[in-house]
Protein backbone atom coordinates (compact mmCIF):
# COMPACT_ATOMS: atom_id res chain seq x y z
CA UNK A 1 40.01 12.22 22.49
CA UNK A 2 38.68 9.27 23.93
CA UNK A 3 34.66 8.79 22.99
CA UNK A 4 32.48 7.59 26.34
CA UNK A 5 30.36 4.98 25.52
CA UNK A 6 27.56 4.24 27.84
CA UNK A 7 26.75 0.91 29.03
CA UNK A 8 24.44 -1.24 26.10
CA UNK A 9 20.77 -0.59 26.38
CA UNK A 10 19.19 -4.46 26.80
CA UNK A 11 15.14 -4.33 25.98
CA UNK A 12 13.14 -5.15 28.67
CA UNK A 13 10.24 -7.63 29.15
CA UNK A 14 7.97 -5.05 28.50
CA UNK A 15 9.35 -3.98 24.77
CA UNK A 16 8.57 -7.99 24.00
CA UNK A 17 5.00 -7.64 25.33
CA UNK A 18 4.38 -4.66 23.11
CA UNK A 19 6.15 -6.30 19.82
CA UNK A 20 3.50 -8.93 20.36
CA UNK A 21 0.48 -6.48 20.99
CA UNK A 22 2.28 -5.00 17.67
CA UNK A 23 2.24 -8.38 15.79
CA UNK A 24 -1.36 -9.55 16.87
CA UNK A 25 -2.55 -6.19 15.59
CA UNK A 26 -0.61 -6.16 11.96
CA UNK A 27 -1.99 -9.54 11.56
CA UNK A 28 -5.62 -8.98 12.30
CA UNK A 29 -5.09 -6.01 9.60
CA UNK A 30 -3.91 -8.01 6.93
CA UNK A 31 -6.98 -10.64 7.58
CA UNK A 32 -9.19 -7.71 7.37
CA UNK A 33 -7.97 -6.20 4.59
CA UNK A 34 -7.87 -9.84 2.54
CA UNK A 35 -11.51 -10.36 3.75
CA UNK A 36 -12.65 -6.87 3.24
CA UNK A 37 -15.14 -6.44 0.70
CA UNK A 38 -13.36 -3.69 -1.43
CA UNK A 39 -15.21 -3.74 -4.30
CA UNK A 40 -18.43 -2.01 -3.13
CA UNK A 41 -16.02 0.76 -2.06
CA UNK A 42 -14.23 1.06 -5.12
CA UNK A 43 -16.05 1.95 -8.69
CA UNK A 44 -16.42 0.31 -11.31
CA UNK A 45 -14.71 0.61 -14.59
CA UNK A 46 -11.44 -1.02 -15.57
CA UNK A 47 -11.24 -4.01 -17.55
CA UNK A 48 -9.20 -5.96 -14.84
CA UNK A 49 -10.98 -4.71 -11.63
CA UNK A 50 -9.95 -7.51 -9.70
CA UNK A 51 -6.65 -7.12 -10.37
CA UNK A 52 -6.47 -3.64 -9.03
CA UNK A 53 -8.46 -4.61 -6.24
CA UNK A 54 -6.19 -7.02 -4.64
CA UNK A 55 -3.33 -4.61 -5.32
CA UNK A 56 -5.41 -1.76 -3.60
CA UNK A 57 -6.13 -4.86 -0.58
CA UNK A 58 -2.22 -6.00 -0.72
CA UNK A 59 -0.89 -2.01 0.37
CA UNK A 60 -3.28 -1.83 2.30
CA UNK A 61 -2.26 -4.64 4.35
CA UNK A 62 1.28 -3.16 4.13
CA UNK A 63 0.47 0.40 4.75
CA UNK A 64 -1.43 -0.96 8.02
CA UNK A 65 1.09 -3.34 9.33
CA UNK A 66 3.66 -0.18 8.88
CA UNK A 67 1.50 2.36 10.28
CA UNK A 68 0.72 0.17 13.40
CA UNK A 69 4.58 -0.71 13.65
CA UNK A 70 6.21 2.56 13.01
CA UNK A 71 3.34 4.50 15.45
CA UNK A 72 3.83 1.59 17.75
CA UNK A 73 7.23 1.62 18.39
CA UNK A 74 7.13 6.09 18.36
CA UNK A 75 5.01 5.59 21.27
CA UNK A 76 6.63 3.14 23.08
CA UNK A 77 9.95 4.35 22.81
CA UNK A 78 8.93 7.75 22.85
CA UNK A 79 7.40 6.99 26.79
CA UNK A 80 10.13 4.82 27.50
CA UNK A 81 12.84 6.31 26.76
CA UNK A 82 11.75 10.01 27.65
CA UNK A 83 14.09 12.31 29.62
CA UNK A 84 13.80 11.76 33.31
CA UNK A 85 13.81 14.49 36.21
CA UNK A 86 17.23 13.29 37.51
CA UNK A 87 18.77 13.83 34.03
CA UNK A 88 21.13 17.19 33.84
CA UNK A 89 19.81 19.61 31.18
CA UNK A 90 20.83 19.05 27.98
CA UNK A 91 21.62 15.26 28.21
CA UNK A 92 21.75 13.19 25.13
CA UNK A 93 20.09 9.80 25.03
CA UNK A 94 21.66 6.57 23.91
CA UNK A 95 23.36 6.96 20.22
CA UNK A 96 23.32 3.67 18.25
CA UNK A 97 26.31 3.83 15.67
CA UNK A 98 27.77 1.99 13.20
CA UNK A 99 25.16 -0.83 13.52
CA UNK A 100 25.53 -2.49 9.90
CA UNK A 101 22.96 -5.31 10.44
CA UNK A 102 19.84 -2.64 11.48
CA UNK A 103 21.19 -0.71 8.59
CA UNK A 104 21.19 -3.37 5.91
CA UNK A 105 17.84 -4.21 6.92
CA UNK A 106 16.29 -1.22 6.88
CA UNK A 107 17.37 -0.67 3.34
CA UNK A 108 16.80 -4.12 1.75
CA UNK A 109 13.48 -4.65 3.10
CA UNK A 110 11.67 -0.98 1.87
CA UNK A 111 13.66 -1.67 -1.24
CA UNK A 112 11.94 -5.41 -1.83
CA UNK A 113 8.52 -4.12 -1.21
CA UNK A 114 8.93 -1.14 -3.67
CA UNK A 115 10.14 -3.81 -6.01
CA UNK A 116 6.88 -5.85 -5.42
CA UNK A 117 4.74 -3.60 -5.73
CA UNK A 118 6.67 -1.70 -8.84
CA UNK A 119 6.05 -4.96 -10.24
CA UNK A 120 2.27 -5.47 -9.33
CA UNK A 121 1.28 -2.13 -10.57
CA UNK A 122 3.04 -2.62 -14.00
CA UNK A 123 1.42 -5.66 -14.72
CA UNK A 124 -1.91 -4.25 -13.94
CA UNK A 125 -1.19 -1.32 -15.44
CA UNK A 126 0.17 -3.18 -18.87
CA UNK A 127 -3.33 -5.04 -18.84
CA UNK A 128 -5.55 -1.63 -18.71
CA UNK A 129 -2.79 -0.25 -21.02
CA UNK A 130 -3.24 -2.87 -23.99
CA UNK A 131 -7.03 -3.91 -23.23
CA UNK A 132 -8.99 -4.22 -26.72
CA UNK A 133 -10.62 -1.27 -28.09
CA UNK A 134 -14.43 -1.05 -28.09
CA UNK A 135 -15.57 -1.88 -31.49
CA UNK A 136 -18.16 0.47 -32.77
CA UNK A 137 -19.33 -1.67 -35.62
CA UNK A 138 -22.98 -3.28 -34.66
CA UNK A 139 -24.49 -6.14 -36.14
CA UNK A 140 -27.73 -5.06 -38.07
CA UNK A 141 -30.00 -7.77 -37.22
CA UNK A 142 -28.78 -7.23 -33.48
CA UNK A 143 -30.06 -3.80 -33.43
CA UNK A 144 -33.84 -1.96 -34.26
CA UNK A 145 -33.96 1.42 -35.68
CA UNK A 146 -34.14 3.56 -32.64
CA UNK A 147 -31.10 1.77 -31.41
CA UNK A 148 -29.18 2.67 -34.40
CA UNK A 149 -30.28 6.38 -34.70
CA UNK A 150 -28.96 6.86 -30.89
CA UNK A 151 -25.78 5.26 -31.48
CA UNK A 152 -25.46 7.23 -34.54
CA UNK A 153 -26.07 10.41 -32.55
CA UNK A 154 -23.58 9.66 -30.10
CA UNK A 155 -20.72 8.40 -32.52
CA UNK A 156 -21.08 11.87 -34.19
CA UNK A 157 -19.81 13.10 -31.10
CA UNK A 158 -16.81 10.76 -31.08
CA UNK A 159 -14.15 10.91 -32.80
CA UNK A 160 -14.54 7.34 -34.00
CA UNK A 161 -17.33 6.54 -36.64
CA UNK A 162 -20.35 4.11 -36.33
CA UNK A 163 -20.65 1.51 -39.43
CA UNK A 164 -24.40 1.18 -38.66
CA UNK A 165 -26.59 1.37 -41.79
């Protein structure tokens, strides 16, 4: 059996419009999100807080310029493409097959950024990971009395011991 192929869908001037629309958009979310001041939103705590918060800034750049492409292009399509009165019941859109290039993309491309960002988050993660332990041990002519009786109180609920004398 011989398969009917219908006539190759060309994009139309409006599809370009929109891809621009799309790219002005990503790219005022990736200035925001390097300009954004994420550290009031984000607590405080780890040793390399920076560190984490570019990470946090760099997918969220990503996440945005995804979200507005992928929710972009659902609407477009989604309005362009829609079935049309004259259309019999039942009718099937245009199938793309066997299109090797779209499909090598789309692989290579989520599989780089997970690499990326794999590799980000182990670095950070290695630098909270081997980060010095606090040392317990106080100098005696750097604390008073009161100091010392506090810090003795609250190292005899840790399971590391004071050397204050």
């Amino acid at each position: 059996m011989v398969e009917k192929r219908e006539p190759v869908v060309r994009l139309e001037r409006g599809f370009w419009i929109i891809t621009a629309v799309f790219a002005v958009l990503s790219i005022a979310a990736v200035i925001y999100w390097y300009y954004a001041p994420v550290s009031s939103w984000l607590p405080v705590g780890a040793r390399p807080a920076e560190e984490i918060d570019e990470l946090f800034k760099f997918m969220s750049a990503i996440a945005s310029v995804l979200f507005i492409a992928v929710f972009g292009y659902l609407l477009y399509f989604s309005f362009t493409f829609r079935a049309k009165k004259s259309d019999p019941p039942g009718a099937i859109g245009v199938q793309v097959h066997d299109h090797h290039g779209l499909e090598l993309w789309w692989t290579i491309i989520p599989a780089i950024l997970v690499i990326v960002l794999s590799a980000l988050s182990i670095k950070i993660w290695y630098q909270i990971q081997i980060q010095p332990t606090m040392d317990w041990s106080l100098n005696r002519s750097a604390t008073n009395g009161i100091t010392r009786s506090v810090i003795r109180r609250f190292m005899a609920r840790s399971p590391k011991r004071c050397t204050c004398r």
